[in-house]
Each structure stands twice: as C-alpha cells, then as structure tokens.
PDB file of N, CA and C in Angstrom:
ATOM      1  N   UNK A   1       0.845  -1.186   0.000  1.00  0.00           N
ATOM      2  CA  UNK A   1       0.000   0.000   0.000  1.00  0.00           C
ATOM      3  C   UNK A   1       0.886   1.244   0.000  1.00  0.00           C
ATOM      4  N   UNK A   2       0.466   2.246  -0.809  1.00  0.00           N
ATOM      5  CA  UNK A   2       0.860   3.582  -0.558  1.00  0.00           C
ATOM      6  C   UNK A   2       1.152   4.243   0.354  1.00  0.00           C
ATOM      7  N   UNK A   3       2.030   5.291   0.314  1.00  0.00           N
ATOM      8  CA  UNK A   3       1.839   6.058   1.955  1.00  0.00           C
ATOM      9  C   UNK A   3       1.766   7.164   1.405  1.00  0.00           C
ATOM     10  N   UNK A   4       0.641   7.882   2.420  1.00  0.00           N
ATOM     11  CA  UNK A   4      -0.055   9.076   2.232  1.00  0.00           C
ATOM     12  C   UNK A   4       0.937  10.037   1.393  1.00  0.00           C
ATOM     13  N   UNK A   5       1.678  10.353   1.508  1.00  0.00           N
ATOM     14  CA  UNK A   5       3.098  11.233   0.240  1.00  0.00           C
ATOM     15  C   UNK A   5       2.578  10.733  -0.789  1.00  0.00           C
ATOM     16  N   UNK A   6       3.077   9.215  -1.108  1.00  0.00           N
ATOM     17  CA  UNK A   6       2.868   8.649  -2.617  1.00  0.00           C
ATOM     18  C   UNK A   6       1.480   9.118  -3.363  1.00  0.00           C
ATOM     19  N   UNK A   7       0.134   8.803  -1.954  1.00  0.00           N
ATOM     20  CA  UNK A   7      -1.149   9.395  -2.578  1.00  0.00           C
ATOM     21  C   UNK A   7      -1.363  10.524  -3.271  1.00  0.00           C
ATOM     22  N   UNK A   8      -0.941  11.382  -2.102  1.00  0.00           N
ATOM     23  CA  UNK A   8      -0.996  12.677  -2.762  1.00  0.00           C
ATOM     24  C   UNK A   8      -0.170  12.970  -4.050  1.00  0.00           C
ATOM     25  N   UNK A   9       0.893  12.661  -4.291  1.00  0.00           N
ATOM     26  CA  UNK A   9       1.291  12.726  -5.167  1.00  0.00           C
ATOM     27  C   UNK A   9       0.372  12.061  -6.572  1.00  0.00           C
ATOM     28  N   UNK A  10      -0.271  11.800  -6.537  1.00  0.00           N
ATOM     29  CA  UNK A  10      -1.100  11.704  -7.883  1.00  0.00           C
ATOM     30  C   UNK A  10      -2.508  12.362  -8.022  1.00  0.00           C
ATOM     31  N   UNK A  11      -2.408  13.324  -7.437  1.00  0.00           N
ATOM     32  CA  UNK A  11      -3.415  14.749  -7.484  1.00  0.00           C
ATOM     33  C   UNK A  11      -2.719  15.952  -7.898  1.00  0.00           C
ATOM     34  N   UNK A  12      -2.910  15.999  -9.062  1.00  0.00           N
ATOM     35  CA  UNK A  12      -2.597  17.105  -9.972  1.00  0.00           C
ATOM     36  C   UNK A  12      -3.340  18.072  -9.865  1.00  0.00           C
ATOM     37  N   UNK A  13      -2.663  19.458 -10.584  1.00  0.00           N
ATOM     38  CA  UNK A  13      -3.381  21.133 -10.486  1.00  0.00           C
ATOM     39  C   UNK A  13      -2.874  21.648 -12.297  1.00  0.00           C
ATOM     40  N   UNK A  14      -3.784  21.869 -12.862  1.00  0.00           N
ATOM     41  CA  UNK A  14      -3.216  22.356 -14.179  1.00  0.00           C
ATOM     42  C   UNK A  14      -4.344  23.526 -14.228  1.00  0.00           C
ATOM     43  N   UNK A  15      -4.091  24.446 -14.240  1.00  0.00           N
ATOM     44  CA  UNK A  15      -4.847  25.362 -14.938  1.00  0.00           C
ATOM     45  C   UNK A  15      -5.289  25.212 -16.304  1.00  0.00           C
ATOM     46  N   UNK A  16      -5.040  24.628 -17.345  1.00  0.00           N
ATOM     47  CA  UNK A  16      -5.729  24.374 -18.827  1.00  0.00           C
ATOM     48  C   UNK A  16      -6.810  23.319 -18.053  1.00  0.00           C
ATOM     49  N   UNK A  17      -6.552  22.239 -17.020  1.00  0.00           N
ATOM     50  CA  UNK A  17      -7.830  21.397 -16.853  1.00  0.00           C
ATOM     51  C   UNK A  17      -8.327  21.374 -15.847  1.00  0.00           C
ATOM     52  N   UNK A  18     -10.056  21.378 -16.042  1.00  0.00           N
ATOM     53  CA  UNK A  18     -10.935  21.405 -15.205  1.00  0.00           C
ATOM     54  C   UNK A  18     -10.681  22.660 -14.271  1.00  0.00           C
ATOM     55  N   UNK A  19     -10.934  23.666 -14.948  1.00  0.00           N
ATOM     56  CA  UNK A  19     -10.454  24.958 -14.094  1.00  0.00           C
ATOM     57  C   UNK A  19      -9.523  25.142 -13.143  1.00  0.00           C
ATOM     58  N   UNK A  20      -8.514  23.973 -13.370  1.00  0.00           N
ATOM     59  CA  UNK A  20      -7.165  24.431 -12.392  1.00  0.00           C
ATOM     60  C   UNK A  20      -7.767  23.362 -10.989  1.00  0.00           C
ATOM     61  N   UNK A  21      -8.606  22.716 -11.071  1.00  0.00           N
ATOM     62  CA  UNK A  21      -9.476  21.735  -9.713  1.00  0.00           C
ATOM     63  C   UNK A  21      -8.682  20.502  -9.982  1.00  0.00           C
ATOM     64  N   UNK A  22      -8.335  19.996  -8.521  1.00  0.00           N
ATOM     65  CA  UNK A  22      -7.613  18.750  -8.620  1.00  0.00           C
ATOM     66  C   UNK A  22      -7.599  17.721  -8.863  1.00  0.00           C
ATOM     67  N   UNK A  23      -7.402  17.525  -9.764  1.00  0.00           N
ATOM     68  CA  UNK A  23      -7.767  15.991 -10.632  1.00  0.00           C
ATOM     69  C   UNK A  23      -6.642  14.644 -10.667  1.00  0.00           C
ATOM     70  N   UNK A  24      -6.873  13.241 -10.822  1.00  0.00           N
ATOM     71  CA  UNK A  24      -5.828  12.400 -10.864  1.00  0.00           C
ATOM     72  C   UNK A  24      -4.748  12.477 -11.974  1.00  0.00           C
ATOM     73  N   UNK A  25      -3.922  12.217 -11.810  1.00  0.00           N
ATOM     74  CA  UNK A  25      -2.731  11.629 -11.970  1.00  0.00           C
ATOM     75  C   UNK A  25      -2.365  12.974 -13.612  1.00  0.00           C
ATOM     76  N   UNK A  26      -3.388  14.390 -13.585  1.00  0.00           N
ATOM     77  CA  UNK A  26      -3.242  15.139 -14.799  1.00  0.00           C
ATOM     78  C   UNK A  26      -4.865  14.666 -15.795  1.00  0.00           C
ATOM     79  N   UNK A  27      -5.197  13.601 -15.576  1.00  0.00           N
ATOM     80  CA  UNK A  27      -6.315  13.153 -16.335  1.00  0.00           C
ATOM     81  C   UNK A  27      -7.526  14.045 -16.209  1.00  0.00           C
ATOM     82  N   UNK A  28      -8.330  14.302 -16.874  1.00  0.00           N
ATOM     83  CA  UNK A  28      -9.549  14.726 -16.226  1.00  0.00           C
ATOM     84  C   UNK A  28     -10.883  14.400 -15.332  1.00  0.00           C
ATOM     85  N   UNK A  29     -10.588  14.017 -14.813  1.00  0.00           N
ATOM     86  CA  UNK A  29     -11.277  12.906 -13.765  1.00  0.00           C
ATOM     87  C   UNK A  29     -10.499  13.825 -12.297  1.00  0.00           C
ATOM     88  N   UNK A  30     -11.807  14.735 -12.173  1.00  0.00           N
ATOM     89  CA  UNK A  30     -11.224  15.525 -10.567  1.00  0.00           C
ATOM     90  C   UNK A  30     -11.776  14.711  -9.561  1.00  0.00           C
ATOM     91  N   UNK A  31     -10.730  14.961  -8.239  1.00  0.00           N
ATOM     92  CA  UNK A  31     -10.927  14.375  -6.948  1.00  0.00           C
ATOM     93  C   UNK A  31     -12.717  14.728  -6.629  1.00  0.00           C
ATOM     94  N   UNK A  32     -13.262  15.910  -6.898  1.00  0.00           N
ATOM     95  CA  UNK A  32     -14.587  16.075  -6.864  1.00  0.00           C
ATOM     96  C   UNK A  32     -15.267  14.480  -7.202  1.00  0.00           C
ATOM     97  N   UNK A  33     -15.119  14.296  -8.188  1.00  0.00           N
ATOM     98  CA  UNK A  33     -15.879  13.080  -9.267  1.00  0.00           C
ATOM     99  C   UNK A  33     -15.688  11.569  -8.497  1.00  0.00           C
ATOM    100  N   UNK A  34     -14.751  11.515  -7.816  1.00  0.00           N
ATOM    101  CA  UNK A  34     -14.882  10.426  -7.304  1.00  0.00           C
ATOM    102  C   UNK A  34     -15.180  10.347  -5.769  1.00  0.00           C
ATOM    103  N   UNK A  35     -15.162  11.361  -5.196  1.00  0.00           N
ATOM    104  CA  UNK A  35     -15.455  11.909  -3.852  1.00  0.00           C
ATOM    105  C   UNK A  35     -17.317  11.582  -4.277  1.00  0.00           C
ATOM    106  N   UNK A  36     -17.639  12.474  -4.775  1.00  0.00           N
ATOM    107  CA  UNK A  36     -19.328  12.291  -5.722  1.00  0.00           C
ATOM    108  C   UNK A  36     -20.049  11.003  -5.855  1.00  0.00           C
ATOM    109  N   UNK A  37     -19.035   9.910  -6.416  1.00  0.00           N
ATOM    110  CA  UNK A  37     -19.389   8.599  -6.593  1.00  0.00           C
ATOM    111  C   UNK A  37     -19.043   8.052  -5.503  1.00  0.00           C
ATOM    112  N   UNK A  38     -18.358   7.617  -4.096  1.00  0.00           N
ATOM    113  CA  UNK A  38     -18.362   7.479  -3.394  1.00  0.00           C
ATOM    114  C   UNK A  38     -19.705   7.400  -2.188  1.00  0.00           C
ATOM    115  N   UNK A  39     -19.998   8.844  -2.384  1.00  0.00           N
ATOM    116  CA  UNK A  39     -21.125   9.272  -1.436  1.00  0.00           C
ATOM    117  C   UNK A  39     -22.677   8.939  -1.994  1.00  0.00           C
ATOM    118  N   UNK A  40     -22.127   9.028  -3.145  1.00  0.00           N
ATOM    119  CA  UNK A  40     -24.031   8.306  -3.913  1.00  0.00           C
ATOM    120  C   UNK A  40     -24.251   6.645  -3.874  1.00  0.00           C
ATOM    121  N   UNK A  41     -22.772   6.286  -2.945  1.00  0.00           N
ATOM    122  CA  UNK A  41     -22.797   4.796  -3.063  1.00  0.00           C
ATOM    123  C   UNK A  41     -22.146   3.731  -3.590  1.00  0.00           C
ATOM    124  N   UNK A  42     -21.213   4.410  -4.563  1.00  0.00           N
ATOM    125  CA  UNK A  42     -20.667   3.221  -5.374  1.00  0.00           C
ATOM    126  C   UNK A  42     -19.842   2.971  -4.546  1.00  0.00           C
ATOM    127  N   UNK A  43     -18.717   1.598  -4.683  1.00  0.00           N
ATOM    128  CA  UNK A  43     -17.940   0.753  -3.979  1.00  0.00           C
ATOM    129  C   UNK A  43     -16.655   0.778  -5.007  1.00  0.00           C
ATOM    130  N   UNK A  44     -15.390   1.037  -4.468  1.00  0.00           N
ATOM    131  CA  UNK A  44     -14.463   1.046  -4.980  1.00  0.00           C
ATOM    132  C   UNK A  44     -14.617   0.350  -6.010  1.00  0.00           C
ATOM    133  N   UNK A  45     -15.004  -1.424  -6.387  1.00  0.00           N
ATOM    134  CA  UNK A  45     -15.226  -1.963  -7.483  1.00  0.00           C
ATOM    135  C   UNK A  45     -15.633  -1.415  -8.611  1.00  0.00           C
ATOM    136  N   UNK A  46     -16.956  -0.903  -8.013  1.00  0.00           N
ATOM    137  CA  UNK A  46     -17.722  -0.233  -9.004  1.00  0.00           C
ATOM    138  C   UNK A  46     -17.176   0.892 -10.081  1.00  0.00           C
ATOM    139  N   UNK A  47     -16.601   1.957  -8.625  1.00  0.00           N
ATOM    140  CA  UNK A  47     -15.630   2.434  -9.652  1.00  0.00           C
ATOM    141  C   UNK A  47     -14.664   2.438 -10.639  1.00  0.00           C
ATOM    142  N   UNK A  48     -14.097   1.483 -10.042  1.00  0.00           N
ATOM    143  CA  UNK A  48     -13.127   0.790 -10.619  1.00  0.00           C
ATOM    144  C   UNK A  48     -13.219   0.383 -12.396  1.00  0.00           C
ATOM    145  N   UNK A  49     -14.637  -0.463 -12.371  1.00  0.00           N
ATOM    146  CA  UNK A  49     -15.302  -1.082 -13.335  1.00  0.00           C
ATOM    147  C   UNK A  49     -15.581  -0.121 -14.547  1.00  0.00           C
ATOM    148  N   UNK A  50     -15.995   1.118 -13.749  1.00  0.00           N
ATOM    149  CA  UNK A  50     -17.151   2.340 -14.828  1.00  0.00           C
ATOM    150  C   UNK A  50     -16.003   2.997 -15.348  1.00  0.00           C
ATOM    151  N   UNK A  51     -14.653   3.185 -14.434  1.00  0.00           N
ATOM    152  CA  UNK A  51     -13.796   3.982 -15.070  1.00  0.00           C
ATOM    153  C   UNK A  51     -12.423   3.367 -14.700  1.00  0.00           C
ATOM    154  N   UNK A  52     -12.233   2.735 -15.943  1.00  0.00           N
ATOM    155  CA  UNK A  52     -10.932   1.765 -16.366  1.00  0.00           C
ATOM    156  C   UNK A  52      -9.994   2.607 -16.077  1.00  0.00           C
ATOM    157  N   UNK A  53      -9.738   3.698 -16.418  1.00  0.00           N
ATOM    158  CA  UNK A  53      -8.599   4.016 -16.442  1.00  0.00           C
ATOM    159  C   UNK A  53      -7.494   4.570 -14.738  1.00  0.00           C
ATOM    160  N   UNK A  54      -8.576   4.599 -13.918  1.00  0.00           N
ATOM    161  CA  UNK A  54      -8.552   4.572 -12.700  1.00  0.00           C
ATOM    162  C   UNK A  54      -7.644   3.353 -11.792  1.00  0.00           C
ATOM    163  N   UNK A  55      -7.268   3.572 -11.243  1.00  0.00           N
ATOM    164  CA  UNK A  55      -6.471   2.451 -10.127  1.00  0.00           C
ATOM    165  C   UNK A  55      -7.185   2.755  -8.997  1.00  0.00           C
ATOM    166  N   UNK A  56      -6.802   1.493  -7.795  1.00  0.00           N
ATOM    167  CA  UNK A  56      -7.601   1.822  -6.496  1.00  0.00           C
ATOM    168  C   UNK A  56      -6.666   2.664  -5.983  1.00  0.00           C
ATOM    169  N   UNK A  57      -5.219   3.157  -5.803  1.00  0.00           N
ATOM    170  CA  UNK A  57      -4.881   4.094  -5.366  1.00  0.00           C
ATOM    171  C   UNK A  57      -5.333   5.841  -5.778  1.00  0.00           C
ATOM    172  N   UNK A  58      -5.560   5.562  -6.785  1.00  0.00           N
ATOM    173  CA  UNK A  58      -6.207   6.939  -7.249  1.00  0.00           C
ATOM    174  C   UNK A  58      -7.898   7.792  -6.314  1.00  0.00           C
ATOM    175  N   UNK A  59      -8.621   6.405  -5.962  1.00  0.00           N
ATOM    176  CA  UNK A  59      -9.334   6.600  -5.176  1.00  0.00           C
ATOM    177  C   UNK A  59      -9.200   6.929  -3.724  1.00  0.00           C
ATOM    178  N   UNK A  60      -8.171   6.141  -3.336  1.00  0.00           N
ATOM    179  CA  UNK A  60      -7.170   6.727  -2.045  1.00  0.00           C
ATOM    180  C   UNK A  60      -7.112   7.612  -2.061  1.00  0.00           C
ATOM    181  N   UNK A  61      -6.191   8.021  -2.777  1.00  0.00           N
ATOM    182  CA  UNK A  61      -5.487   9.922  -2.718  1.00  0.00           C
ATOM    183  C   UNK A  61      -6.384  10.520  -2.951  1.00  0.00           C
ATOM    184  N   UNK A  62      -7.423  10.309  -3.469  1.00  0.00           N
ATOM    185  CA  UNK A  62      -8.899  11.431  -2.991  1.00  0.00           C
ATOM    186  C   UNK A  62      -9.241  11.553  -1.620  1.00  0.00           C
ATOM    187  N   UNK A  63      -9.407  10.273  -1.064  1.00  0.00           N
ATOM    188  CA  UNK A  63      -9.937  10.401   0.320  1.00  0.00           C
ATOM    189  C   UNK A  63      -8.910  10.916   1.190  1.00  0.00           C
ATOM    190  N   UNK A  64      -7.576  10.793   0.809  1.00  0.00           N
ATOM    191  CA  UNK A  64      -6.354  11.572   1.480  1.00  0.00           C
ATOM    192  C   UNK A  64      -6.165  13.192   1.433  1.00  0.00           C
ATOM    193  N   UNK A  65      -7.140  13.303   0.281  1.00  0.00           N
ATOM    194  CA  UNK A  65      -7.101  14.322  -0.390  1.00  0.00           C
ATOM    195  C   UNK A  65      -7.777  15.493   0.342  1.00  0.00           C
ATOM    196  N   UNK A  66      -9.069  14.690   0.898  1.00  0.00           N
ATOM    197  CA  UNK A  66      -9.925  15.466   1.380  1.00  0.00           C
ATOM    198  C   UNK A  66     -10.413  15.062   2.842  1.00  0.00           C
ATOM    199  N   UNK A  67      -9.509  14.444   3.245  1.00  0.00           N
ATOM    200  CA  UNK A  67      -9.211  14.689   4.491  1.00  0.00           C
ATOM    201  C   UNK A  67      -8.539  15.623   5.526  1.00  0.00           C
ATOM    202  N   UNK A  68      -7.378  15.700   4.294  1.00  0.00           N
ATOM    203  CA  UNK A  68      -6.221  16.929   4.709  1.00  0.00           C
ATOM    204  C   UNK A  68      -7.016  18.320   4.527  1.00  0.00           C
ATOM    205  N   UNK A  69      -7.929  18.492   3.554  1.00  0.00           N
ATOM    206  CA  UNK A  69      -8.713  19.882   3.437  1.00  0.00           C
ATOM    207  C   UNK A  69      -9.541  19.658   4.356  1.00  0.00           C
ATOM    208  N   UNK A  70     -10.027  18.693   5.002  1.00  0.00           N
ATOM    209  CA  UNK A  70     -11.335  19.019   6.006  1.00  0.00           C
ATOM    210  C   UNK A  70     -10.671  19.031   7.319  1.00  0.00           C
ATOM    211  N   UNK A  71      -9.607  19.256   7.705  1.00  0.00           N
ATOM    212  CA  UNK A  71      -8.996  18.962   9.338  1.00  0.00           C
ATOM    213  C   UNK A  71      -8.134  20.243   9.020  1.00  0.00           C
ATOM    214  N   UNK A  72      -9.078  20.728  10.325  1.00  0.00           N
ATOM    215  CA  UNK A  72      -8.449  22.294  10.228  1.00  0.00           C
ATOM    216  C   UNK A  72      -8.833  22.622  11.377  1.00  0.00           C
ATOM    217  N   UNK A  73      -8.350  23.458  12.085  1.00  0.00           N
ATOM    218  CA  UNK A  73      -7.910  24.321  13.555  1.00  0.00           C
ATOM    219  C   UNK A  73      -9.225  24.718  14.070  1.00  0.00           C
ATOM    220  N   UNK A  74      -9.597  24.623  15.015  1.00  0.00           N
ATOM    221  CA  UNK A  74     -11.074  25.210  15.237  1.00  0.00           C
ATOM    222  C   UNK A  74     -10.956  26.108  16.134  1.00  0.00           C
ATOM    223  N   UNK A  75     -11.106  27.451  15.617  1.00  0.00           N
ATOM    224  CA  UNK A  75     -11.040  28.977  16.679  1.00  0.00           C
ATOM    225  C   UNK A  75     -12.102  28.604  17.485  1.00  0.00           C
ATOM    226  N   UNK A  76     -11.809  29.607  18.718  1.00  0.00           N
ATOM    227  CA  UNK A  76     -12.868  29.459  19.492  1.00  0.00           C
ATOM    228  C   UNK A  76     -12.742  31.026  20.161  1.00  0.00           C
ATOM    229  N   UNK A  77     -14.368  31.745  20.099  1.00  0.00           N
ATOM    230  CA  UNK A  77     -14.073  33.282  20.778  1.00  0.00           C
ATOM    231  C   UNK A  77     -14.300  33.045  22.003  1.00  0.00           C
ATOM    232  N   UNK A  78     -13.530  33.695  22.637  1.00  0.00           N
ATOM    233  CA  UNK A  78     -13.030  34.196  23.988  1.00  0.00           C
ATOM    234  C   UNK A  78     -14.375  33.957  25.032  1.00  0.00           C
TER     235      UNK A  78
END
C-alpha cells in the first residue's frame, strides 16, 4: 500500500484542466468526481469497473485528499 506522500502525489493542479481543480494523476477525472461517486454509493469496485482508467490508489489519494482539506484548527471566541 501507498503512503499518504505517494497518494498525494497523484493529485494534480493544471490550470488548462478542469479549471485548475484537482484531478488524478493530470487526467480529467477531478478528486470532486470520485469523492461524488463514493457518497451516492458506489464501492471502490464499481468504480473501478465504470472507469478503467482509474487504479484503487487513485481513489485513495482522494480520500487523502480530502481529508487533509477538512482537518483544520477550530477557533474558538473568547
């Protein structure tokens, strides 16, 4: 298995694609899109199946992906 470095490392940023939004490995297929299919239910397989060109690590480094954006410092007023 990967370690979280390796994941991330196959989340790309290009401004010519998908408005500069982070997508795998440069492909167009953003971390959005599989974050999306995830939550409506599908099962890594599934994904897997609908979009060949995908690996199960690619689905990883999404969820790595957006983990690291959702864990964040929580202010608290005085």
């Amino acid at each position: 298995m990967a370690t979280q470095s390796e994941l991330l490392n196959r989340i790309t940023f290009e401004p010519g694609k998908c408005g500069g939004r982070p997508c795998i490995r440069g492909i167009r297929m953003r971390v959005v899109d599989i974050l999306e299919l995830l939550g409506a239910g599908a099962d890594f397989d599934e994904i897997l199946t609908d979009c060949p060109f995908l690996e199960r690590d690619d689905i990883d480094a999404s969820l790595v992906y957006a983990a690291r954006l959702t864990d964040h410092e929580v202010l608290q007023s005085a």
